[in-house]
Protein backbone atom coordinates (compact mmCIF):
# COMPACT_ATOMS: atom_id res chain seq x y z
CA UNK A 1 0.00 0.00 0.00
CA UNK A 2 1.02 3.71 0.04
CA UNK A 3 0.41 6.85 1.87
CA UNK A 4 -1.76 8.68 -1.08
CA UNK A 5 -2.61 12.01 1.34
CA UNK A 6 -1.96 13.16 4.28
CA UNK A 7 -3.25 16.06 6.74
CA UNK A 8 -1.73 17.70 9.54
CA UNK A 9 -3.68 18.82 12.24
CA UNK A 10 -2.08 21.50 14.78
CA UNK A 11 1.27 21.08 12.98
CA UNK A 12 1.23 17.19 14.18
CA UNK A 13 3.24 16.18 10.66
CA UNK A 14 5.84 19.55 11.29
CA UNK A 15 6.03 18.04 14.71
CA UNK A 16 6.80 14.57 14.20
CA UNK A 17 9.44 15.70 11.27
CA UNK A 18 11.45 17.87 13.32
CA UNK A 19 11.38 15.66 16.89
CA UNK A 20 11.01 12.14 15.40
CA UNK A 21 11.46 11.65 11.52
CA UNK A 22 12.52 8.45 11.93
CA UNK A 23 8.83 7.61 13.00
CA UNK A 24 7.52 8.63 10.07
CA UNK A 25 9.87 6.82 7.67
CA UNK A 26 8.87 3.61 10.09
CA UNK A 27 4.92 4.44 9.67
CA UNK A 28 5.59 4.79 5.31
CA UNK A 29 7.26 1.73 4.89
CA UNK A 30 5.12 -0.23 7.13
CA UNK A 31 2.26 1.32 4.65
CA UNK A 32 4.53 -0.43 1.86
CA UNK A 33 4.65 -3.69 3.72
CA UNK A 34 1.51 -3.99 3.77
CA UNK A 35 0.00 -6.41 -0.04
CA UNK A 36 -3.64 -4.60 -0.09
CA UNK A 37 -4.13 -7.40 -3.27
CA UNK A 38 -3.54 -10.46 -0.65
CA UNK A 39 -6.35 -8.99 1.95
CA UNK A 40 -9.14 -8.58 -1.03
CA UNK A 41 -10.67 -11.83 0.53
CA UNK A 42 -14.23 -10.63 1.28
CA UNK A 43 -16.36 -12.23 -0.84
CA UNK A 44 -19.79 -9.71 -0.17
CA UNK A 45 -23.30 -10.61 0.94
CA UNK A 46 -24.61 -7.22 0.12
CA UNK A 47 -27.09 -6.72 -2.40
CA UNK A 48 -26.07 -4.00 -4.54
CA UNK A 49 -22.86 -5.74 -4.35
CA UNK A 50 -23.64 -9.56 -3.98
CA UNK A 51 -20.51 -11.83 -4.95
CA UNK A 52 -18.15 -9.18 -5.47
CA UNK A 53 -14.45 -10.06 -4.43
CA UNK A 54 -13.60 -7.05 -1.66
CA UNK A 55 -10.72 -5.65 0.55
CA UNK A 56 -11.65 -7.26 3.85
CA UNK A 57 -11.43 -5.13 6.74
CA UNK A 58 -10.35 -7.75 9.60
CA UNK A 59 -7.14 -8.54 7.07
CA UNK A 60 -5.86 -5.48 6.30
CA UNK A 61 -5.83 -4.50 10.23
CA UNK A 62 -3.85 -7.73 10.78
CA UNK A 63 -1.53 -7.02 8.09
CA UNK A 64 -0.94 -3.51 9.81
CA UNK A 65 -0.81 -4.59 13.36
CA UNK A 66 1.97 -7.78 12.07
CA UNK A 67 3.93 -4.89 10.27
CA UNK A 68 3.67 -2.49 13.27
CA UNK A 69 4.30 -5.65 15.86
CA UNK A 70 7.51 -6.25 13.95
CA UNK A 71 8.34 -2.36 14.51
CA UNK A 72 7.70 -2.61 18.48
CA UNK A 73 4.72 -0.66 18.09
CA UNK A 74 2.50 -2.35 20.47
CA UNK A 75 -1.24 -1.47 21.87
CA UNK A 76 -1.82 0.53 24.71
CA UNK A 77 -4.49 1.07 27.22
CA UNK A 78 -5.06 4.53 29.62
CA UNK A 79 -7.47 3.55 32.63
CA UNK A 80 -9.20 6.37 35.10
CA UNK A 81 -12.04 6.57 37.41
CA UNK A 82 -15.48 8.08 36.39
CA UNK A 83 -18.24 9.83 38.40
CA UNK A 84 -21.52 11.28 37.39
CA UNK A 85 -20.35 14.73 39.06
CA UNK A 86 -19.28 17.36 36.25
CA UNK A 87 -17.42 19.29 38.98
CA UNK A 88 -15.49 16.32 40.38
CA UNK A 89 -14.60 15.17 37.24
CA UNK A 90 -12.94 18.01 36.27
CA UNK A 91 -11.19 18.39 39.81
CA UNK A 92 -9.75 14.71 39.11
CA UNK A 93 -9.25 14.99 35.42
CA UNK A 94 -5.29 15.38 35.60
CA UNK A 95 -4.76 13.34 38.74
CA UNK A 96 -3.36 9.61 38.58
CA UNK A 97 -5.74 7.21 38.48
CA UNK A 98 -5.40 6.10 42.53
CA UNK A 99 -5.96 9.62 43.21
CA UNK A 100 -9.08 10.05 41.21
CA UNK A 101 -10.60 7.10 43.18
CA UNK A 102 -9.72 8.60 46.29
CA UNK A 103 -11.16 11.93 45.61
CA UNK A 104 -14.31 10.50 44.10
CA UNK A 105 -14.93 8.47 47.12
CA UNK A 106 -14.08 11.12 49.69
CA UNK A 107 -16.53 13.34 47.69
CA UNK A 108 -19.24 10.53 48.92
CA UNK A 109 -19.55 9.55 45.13
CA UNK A 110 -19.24 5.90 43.44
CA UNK A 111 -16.17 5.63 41.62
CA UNK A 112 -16.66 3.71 37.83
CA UNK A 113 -13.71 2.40 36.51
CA UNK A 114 -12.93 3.42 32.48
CA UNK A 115 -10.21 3.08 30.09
CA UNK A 116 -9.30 3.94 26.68
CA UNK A 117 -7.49 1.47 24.05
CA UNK A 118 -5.25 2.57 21.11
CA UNK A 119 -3.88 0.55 18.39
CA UNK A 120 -0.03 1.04 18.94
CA UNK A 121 1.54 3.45 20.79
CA UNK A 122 5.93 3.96 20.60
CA UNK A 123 7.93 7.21 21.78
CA UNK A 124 4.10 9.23 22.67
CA UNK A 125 3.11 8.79 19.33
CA UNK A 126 -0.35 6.69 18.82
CA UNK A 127 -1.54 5.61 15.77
CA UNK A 128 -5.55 3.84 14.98
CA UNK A 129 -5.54 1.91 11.81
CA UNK A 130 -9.63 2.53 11.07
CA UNK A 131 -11.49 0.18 8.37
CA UNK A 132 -14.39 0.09 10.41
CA UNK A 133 -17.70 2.14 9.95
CA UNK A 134 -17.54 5.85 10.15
CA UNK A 135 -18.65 6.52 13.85
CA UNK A 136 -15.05 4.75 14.81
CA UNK A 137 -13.09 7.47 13.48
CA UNK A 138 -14.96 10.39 15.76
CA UNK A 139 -14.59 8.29 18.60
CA UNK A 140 -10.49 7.88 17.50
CA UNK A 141 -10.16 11.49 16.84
CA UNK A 142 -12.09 12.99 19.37
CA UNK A 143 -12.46 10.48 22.68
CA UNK A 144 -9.03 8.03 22.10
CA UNK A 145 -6.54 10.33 21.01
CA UNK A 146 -7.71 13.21 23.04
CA UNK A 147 -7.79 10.73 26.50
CA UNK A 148 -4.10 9.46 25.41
CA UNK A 149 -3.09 13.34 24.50
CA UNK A 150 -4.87 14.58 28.34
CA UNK A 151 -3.34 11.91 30.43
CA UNK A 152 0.43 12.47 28.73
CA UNK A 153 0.71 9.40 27.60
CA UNK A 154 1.34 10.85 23.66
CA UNK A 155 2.16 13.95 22.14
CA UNK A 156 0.57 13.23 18.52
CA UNK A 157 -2.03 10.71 17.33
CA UNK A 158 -2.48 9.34 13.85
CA UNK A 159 -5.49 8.03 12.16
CA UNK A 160 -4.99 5.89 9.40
CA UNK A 161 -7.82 5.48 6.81
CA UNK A 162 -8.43 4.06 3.34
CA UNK A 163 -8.96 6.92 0.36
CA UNK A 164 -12.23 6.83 -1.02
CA UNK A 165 -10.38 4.70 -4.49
CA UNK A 166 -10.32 2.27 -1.65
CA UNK A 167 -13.21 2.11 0.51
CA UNK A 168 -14.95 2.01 -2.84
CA UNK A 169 -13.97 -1.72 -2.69
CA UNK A 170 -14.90 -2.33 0.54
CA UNK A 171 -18.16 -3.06 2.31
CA UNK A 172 -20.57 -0.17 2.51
CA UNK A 173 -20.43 2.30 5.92
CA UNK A 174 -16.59 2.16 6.26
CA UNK A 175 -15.07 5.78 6.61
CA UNK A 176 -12.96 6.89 4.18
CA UNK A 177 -10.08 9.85 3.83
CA UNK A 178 -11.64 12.84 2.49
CA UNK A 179 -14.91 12.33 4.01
CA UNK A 180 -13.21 12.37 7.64
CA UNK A 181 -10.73 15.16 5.90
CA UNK A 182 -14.06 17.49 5.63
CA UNK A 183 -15.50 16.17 9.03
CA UNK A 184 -12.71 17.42 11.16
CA UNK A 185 -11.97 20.60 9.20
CA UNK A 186 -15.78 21.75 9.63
CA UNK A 187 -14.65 21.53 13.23
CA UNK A 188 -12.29 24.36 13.49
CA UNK A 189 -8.56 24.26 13.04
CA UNK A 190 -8.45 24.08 16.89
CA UNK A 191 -11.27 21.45 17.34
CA UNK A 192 -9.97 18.64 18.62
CA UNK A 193 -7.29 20.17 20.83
CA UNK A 194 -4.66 17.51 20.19
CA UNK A 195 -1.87 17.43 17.53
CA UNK A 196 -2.74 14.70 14.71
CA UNK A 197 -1.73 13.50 11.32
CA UNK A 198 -4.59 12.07 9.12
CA UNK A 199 -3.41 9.63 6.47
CA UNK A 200 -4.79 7.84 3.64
CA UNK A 201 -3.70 5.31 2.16
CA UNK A 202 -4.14 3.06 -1.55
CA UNK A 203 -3.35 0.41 -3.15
């Protein structure tokens, strides 16, 4: 495959050139590694597409995470304690997650334990490799990223998605590059409030 666009959001591609280029040379050539031909293995129920040969979603992620595993990019999970309090969650928002718990029960509120899952995560970089349906990729951008970016556990987040030439092969709802591309621009160049690089990639 190959990187056919990418975006930068809050400089996150200037950033990641001038602290960690080597990151990004890793991220392209696992892109190459990866034989989009050998994962067109979906053979689709659909109607308007019944019996059509298609790029299946569950192998092109394991393709990516075996070409990322190789790289010691490995998954990564953020855990914190919830209330139903807006005030008290904002009070505990930065604090480690044994303080949170603390605070929330010395408030006299039930503490609900949460976490957050990314993809792979090396040197606070994070990266979600999204062939699912397009609600996945707000969640990414605005929920995982942002909870990873909060808690200092990264400094920059990438989303990688399949262009539209792509996703046209694919089963229908699955979110594609420029469609996400004009989602989070009609957000505001500071909306979300965490550095990112949006890529798309081809065959």
């Amino acid at each position: 495959m190959r990187i056919a666009r990418y975006y930068s959001h809050l400089n996150g591609y200037e950033y990641l050139q001038y602290h960690k280029p080597h990151l990004w040379r890793e991220i392209e050539a696992v892109i190459q590694a990866v034989d989009a031909q050998a994962c067109k293995t979906k053979i689709s129920k659909e109607k308007t597409m019944k019996g059509r040969r298609l790029f299946s979603p569950k192998d092109l992620n394991n393709s990516f995470a075996t070409a990322f595993g190789v790289n010691n990019w490995h998954e990564k999970t953020t855990s914190c304690w919830v209330t139903g309090d807006d005030r008290l969650i904002r009070q505990t928002l930065k604090l480690s997650e044994k303080d949170q718990k603390e605070a929330i029960e010395a408030a006299n509120e039930t503490p609900i334990y949460s976490y957050n899952q990314t993809d792979f995560v090396k040197e606070r970089v994070a990266i979600e490799v999204q062939f699912g349906k397009y609600a996945f990729v707000a969640f990414d951008l605005f929920v995982k990223h942002m909870a990873f970016f909060v808690g200092d556990v990264i400094d920059l987040g990438i989303e990688i998605l399949p262009m539209k030439i792509l996703q046209s092969e694919m089963s229908s709802g699955v979110a594609y590059y420029e469609g996400e591309l004009y989602n989070l621009i009609r957000q505001g160049r500071g909306v979300p409030a965490v550095p990112l690089i949006v890529i798309g990639v081809a065959p």
